[in-house]
Every structure is written in structure tokens, then in C-alpha cells.
PDB file of N, CA and C in Angstrom:
ATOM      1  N   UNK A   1      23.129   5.482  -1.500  1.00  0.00           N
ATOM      2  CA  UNK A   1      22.623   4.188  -1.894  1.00  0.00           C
ATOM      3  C   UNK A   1      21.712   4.330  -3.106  1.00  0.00           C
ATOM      4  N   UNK A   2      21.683   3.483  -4.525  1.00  0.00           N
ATOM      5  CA  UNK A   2      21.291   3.522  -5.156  1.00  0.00           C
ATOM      6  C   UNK A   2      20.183   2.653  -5.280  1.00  0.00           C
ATOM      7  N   UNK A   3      18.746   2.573  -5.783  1.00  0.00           N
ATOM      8  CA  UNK A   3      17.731   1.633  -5.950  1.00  0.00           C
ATOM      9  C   UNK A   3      17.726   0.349  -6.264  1.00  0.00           C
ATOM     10  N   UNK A   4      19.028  -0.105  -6.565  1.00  0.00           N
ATOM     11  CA  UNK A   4      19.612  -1.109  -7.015  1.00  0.00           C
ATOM     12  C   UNK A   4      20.245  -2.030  -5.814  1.00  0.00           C
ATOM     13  N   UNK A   5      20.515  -0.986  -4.606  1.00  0.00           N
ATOM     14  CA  UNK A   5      20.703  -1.238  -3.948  1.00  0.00           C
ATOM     15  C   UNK A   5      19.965  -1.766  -2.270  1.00  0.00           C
ATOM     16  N   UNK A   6      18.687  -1.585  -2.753  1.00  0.00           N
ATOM     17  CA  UNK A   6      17.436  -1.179  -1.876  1.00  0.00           C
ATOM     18  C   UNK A   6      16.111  -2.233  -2.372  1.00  0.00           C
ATOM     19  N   UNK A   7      15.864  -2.801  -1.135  1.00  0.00           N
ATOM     20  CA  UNK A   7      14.106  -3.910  -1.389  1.00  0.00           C
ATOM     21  C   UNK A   7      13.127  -2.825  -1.881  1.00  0.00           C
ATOM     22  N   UNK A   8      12.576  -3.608  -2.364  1.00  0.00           N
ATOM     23  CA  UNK A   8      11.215  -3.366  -3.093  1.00  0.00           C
ATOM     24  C   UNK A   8       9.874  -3.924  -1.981  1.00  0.00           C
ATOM     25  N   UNK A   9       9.088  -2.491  -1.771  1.00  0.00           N
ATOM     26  CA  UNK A   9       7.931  -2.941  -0.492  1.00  0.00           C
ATOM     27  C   UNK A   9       7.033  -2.226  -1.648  1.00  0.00           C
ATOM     28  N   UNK A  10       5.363  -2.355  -0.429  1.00  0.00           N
ATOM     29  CA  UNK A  10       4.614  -2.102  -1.443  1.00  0.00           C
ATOM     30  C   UNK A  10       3.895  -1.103  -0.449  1.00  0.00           C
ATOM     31  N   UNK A  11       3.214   0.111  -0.462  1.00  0.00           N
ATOM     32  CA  UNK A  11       2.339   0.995   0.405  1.00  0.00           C
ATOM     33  C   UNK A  11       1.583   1.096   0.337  1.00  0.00           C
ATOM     34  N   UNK A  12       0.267   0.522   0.695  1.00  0.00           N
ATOM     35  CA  UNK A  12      -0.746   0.966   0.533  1.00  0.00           C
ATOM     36  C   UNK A  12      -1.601   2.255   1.287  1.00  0.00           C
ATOM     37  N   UNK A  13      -2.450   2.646   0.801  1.00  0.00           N
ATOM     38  CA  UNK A  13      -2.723   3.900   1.679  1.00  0.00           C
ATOM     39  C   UNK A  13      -4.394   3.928   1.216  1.00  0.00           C
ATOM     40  N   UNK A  14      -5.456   3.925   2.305  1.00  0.00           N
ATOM     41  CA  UNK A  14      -6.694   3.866   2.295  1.00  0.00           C
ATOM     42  C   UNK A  14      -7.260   4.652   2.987  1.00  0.00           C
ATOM     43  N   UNK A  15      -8.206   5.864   1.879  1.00  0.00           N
ATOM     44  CA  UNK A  15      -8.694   7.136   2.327  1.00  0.00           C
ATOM     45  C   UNK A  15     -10.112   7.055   2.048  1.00  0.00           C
ATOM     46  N   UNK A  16     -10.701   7.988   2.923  1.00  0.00           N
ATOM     47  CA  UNK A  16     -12.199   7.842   3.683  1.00  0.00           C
ATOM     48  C   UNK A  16     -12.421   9.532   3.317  1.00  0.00           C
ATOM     49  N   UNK A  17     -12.039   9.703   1.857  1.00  0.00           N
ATOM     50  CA  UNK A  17     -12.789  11.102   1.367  1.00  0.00           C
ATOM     51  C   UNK A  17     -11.011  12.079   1.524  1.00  0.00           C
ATOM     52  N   UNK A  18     -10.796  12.956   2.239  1.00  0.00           N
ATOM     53  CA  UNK A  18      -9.463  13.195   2.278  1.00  0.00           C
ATOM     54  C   UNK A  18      -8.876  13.071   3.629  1.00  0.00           C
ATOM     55  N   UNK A  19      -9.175  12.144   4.328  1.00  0.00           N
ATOM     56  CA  UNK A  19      -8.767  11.439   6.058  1.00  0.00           C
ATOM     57  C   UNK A  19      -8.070   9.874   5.564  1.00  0.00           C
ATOM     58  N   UNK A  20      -7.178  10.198   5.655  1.00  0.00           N
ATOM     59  CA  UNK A  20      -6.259   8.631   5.802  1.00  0.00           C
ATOM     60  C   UNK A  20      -6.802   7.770   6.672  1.00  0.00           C
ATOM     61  N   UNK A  21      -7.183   6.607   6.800  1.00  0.00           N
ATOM     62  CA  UNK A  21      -7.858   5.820   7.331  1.00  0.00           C
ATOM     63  C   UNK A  21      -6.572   4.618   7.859  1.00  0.00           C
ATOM     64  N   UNK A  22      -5.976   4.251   6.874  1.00  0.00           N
ATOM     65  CA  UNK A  22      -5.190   3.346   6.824  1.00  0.00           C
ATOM     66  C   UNK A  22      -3.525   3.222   6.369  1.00  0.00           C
ATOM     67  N   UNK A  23      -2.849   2.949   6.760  1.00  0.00           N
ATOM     68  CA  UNK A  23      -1.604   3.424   5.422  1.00  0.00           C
ATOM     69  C   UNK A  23      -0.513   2.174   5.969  1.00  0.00           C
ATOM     70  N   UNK A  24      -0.232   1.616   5.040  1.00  0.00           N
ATOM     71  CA  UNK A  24       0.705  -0.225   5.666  1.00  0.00           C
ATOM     72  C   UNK A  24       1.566  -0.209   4.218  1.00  0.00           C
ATOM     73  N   UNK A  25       2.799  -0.927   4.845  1.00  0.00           N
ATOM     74  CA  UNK A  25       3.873  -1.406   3.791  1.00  0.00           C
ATOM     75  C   UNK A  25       3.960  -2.645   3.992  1.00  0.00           C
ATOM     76  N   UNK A  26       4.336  -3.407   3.142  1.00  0.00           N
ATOM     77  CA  UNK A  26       3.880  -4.683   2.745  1.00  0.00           C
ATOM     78  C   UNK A  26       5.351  -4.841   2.171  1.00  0.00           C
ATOM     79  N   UNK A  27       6.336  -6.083   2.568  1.00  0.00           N
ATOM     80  CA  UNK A  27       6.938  -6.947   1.607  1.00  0.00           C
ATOM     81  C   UNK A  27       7.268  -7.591   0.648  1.00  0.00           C
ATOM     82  N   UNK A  28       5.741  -8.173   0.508  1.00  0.00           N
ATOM     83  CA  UNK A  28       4.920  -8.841  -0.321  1.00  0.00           C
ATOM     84  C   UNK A  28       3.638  -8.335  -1.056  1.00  0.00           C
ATOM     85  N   UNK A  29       3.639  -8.355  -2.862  1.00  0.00           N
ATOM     86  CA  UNK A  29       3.096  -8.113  -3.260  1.00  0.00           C
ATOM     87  C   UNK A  29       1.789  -8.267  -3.303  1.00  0.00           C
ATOM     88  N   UNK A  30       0.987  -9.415  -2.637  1.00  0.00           N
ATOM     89  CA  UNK A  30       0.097 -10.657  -2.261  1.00  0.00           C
ATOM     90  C   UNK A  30      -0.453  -9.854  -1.633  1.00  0.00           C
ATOM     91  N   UNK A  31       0.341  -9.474   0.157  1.00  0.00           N
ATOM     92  CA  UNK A  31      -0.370  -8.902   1.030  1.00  0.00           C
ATOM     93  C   UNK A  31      -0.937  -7.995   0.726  1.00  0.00           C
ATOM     94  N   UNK A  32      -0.108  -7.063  -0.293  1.00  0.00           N
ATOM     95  CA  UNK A  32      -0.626  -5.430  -0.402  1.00  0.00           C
ATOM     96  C   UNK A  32      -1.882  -5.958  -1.218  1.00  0.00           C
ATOM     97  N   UNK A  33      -2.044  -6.545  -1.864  1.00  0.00           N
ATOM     98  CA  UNK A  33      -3.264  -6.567  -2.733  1.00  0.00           C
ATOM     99  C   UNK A  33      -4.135  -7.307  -1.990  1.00  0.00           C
ATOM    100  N   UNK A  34      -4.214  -8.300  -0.908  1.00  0.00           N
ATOM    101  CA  UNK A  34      -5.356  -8.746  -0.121  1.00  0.00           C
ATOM    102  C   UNK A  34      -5.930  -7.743   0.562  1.00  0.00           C
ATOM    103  N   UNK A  35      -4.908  -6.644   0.924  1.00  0.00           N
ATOM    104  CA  UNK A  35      -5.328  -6.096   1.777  1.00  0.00           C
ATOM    105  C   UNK A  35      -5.939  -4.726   0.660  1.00  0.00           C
ATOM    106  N   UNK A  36      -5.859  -4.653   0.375  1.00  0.00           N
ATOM    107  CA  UNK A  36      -5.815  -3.325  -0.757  1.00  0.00           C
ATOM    108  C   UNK A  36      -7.374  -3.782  -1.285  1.00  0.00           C
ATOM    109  N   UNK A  37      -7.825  -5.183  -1.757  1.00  0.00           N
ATOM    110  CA  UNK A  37      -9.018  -5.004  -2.295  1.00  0.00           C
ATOM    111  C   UNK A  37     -10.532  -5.365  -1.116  1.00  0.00           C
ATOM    112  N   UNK A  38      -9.400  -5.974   0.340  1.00  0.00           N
ATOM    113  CA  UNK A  38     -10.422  -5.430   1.396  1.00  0.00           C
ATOM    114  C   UNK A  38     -10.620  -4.087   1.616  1.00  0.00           C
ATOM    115  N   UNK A  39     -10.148  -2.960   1.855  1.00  0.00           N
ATOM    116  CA  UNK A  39     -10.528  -1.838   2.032  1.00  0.00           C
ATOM    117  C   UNK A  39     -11.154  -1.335   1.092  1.00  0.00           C
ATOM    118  N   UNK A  40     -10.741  -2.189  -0.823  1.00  0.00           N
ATOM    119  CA  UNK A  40     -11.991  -1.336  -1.265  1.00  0.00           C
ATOM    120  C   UNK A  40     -13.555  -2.067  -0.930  1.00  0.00           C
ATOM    121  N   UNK A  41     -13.568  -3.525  -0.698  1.00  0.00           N
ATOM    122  CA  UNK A  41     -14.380  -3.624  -0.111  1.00  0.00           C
ATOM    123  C   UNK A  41     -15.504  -2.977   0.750  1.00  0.00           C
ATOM    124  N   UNK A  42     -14.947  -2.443   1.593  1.00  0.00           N
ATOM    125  CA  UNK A  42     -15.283  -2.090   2.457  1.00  0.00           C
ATOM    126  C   UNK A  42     -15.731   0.112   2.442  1.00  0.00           C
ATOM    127  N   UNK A  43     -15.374   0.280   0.859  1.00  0.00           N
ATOM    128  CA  UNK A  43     -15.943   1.512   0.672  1.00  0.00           C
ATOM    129  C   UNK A  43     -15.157   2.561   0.394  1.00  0.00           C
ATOM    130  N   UNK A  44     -13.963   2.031   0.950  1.00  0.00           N
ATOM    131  CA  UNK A  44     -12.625   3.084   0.860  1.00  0.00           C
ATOM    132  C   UNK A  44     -11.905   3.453  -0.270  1.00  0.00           C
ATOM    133  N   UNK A  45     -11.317   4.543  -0.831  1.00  0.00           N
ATOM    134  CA  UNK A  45     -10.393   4.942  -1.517  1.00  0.00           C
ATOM    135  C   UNK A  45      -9.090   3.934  -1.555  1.00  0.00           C
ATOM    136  N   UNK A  46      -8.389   3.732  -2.444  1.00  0.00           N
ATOM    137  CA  UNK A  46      -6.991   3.063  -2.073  1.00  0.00           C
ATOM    138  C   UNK A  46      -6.498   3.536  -3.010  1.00  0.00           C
ATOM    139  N   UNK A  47      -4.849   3.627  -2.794  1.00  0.00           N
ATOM    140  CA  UNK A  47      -4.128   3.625  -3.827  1.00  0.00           C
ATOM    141  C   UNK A  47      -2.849   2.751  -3.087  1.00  0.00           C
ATOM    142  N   UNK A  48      -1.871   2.189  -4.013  1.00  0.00           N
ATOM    143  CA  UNK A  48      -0.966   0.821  -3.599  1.00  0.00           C
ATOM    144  C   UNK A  48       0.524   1.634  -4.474  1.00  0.00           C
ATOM    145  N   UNK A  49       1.455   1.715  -4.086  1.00  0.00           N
ATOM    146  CA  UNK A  49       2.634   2.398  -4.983  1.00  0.00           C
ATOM    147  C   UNK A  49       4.069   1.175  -4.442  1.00  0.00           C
ATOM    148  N   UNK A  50       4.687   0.983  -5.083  1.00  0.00           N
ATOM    149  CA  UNK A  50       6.040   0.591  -4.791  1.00  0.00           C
ATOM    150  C   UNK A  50       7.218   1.612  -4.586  1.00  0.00           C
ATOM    151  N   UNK A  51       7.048   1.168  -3.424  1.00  0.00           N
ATOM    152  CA  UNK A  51       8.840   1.907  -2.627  1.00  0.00           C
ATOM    153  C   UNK A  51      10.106   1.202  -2.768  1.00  0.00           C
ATOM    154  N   UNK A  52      11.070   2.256  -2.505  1.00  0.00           N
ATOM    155  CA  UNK A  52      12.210   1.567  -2.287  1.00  0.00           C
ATOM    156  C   UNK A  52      12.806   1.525  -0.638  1.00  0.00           C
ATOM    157  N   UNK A  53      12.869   0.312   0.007  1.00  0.00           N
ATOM    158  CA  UNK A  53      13.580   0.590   1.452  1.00  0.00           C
ATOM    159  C   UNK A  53      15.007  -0.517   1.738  1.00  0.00           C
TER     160      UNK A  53
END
């Protein structure tokens, strides 16, 4: 299967120094980023990447 062939999700992943705290895929671009700038809120590392599933 080619990428062309495959949805577009979004991963976020929220780290607490080098301990994963959090890690969610998202559908929606919206969610990943509500949720993405609560955890930095809240003190955490984030990083957000687009997958293919």
C-alpha cells in the first residue's frame, strides 16, 4: 500500500524529561493541537508528527 493510499492522523507524544507521559493519534488536526498546547500548558515536552494509517 502506497501513502496515497492511506489517512492522514496526527501523533502527538508528551514527555516529562525522557518518560513519555502521554502519546494519542488524532484524526483531526484541531484535536492534535488542542490537545498538544494543553500539555504544553501544563509543563510538558511535546512534539505532534503526521502519520500515515
Amino acid at each position: 500500500m502506497s501513502t496515497q493510499d492511506k489517512e492522514t492522523a496526527f501523533k502527538v507524544t508528551a514527555k516529562q524529561g525522557r518518560k513519555v507521559v502521554a502519546e494519542y493519534i488524532f484524526a483531526n488536526m484541531l484535536d492534535a493541537i488542542t490537545f498538544e498546547v494543553g500539555m504544553k500548558k501544563e509543563g510538558y515536552n511535546t512534539k505532534m508528527e503526521a502519520i500515515y494509517v
